[in-house]
N, C-alpha and C. Protein backbone atom coordinates (compact mmCIF):
# COMPACT_ATOMS: atom_id res chain seq x y z
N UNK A 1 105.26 86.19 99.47
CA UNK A 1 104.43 85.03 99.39
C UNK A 1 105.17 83.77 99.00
N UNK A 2 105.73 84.08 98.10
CA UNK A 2 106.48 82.15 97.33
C UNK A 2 107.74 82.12 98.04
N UNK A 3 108.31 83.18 98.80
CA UNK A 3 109.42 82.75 99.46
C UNK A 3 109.07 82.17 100.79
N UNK A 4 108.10 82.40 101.48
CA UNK A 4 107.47 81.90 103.02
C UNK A 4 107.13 80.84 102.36
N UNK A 5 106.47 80.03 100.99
CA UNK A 5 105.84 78.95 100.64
C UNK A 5 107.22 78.05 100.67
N UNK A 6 108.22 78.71 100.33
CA UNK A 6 109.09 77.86 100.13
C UNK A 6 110.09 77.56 101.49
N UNK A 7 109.65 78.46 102.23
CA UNK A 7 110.46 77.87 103.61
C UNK A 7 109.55 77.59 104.86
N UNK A 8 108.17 77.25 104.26
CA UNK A 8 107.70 76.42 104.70
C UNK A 8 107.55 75.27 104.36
N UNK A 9 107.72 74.63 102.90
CA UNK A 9 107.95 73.46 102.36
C UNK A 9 109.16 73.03 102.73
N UNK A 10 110.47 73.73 103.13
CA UNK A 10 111.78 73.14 103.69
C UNK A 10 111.58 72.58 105.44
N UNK A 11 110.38 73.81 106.39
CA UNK A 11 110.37 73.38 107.79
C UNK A 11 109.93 71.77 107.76
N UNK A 12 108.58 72.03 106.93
CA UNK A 12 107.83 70.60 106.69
C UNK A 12 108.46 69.37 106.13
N UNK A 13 109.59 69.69 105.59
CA UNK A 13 109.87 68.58 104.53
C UNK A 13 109.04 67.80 103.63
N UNK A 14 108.26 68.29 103.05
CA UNK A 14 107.02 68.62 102.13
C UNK A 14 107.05 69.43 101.16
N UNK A 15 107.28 68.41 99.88
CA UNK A 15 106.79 69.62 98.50
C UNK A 15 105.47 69.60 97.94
N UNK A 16 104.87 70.76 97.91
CA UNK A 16 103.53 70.59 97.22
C UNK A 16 103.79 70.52 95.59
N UNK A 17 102.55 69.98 95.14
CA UNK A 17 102.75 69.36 94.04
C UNK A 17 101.58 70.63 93.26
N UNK A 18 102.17 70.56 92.26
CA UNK A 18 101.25 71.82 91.58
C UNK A 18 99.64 71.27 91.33
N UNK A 19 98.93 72.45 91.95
CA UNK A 19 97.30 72.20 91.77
C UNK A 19 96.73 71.69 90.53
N UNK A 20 96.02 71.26 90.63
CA UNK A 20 94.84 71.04 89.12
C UNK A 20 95.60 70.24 87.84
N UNK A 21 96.86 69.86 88.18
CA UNK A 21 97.80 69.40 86.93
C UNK A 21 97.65 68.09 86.62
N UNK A 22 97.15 67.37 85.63
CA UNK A 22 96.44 66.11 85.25
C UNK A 22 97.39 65.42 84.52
N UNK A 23 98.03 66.56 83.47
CA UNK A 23 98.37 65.44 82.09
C UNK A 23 99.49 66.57 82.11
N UNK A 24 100.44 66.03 81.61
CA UNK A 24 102.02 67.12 81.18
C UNK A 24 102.27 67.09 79.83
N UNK A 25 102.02 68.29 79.25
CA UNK A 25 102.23 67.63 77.60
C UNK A 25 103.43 67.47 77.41
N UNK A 26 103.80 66.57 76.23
CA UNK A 26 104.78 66.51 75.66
C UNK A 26 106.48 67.11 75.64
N UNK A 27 105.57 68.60 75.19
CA UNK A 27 106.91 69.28 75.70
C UNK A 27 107.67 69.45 76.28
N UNK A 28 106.90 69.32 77.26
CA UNK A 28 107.58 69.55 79.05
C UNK A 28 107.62 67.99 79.36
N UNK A 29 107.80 66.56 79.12
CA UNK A 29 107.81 65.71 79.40
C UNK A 29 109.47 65.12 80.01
N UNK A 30 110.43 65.97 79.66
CA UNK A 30 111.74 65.88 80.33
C UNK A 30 111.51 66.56 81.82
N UNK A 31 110.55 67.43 82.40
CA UNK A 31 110.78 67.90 83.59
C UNK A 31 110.22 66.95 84.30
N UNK A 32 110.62 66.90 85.59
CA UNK A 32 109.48 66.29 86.63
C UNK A 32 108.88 67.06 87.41
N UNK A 33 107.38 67.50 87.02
CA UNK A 33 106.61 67.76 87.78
C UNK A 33 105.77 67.08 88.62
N UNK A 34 105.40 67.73 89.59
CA UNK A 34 104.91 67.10 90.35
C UNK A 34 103.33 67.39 91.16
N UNK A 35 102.56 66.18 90.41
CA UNK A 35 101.27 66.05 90.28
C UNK A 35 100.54 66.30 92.04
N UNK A 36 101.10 65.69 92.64
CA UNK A 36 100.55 65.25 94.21
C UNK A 36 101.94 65.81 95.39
N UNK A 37 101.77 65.71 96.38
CA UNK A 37 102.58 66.22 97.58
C UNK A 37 103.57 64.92 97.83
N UNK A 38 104.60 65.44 97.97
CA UNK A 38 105.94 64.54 98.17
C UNK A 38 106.69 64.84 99.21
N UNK A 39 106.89 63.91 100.25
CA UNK A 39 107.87 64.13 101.44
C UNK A 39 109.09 63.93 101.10
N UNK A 40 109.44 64.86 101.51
CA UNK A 40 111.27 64.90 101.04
C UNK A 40 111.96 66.03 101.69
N UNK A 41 112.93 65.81 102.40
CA UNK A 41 114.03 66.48 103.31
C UNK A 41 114.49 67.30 101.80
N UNK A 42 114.11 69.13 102.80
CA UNK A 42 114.59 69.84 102.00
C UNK A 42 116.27 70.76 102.83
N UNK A 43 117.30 70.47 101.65
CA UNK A 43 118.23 71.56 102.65
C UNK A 43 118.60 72.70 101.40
N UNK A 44 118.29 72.56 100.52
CA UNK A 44 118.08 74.31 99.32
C UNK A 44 117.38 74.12 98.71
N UNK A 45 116.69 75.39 98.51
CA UNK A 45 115.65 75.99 97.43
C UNK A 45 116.36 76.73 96.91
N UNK A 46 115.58 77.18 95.48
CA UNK A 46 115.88 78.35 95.25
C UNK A 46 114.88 79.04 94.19
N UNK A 47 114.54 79.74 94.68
CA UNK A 47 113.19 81.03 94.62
C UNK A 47 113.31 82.12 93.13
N UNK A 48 112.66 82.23 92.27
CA UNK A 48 112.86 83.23 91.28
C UNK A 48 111.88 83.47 90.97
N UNK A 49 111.39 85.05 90.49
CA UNK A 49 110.64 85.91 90.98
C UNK A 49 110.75 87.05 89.42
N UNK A 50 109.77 87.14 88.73
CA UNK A 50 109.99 87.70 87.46
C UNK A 50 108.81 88.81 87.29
N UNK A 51 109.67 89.70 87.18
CA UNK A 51 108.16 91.24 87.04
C UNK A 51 108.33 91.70 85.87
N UNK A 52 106.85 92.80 86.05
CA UNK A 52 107.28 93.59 84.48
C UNK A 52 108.28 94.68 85.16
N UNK A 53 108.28 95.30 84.12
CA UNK A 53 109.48 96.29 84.25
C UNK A 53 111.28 95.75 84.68
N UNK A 54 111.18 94.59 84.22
CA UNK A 54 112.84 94.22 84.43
C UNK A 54 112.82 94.40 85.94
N UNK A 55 112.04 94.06 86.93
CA UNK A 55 112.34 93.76 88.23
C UNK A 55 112.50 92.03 88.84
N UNK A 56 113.56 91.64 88.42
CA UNK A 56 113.76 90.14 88.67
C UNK A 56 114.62 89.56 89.80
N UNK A 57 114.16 88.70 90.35
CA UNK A 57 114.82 88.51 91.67
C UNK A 57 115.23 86.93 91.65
N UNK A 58 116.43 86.75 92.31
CA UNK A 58 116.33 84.69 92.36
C UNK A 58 117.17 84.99 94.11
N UNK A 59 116.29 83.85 94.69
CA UNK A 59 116.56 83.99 95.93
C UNK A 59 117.36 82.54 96.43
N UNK A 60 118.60 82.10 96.74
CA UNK A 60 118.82 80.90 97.19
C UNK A 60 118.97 80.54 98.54
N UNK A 61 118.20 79.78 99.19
CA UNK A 61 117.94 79.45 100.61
C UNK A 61 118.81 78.15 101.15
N UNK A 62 119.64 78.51 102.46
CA UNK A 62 120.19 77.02 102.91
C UNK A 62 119.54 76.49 104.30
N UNK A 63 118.90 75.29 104.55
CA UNK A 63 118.99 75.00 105.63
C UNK A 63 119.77 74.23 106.14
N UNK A 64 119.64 73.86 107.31
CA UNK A 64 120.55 72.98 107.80
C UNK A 64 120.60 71.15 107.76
């Protein structure tokens, strides 16, 4: 699922912006998240993927 999301946000050149997110507290005020959808030429992602049982994955994608 989040790896097709994410190489479909690279075909599109389109990042979606995380749902329902209004206000960023404090804490997190050094990251940039991102409230609304942003066009932007993607050429890497990179995908990480955290389970129980110590099954963890990080996936890095290149396009062209």
């Amino acid at each position: 699922g989040e790896i097709i999301a994410t190489l479909k946000m690279m075909e599109s050149g389109v990042l979606i912006g995380t749902r329902n997110l209004e206000e960023v507290a404090d804490e997190c005020a050094g990251i940039n998240h991102l409230k609304s959808n942003v066009k932007k030429k993607i050429n890497l992602a990179l995908s990480n993927n955290f389970a129980f049982g110590g099954i963890n994955t990080s996936l890095i994608v290149k396009g062209n």
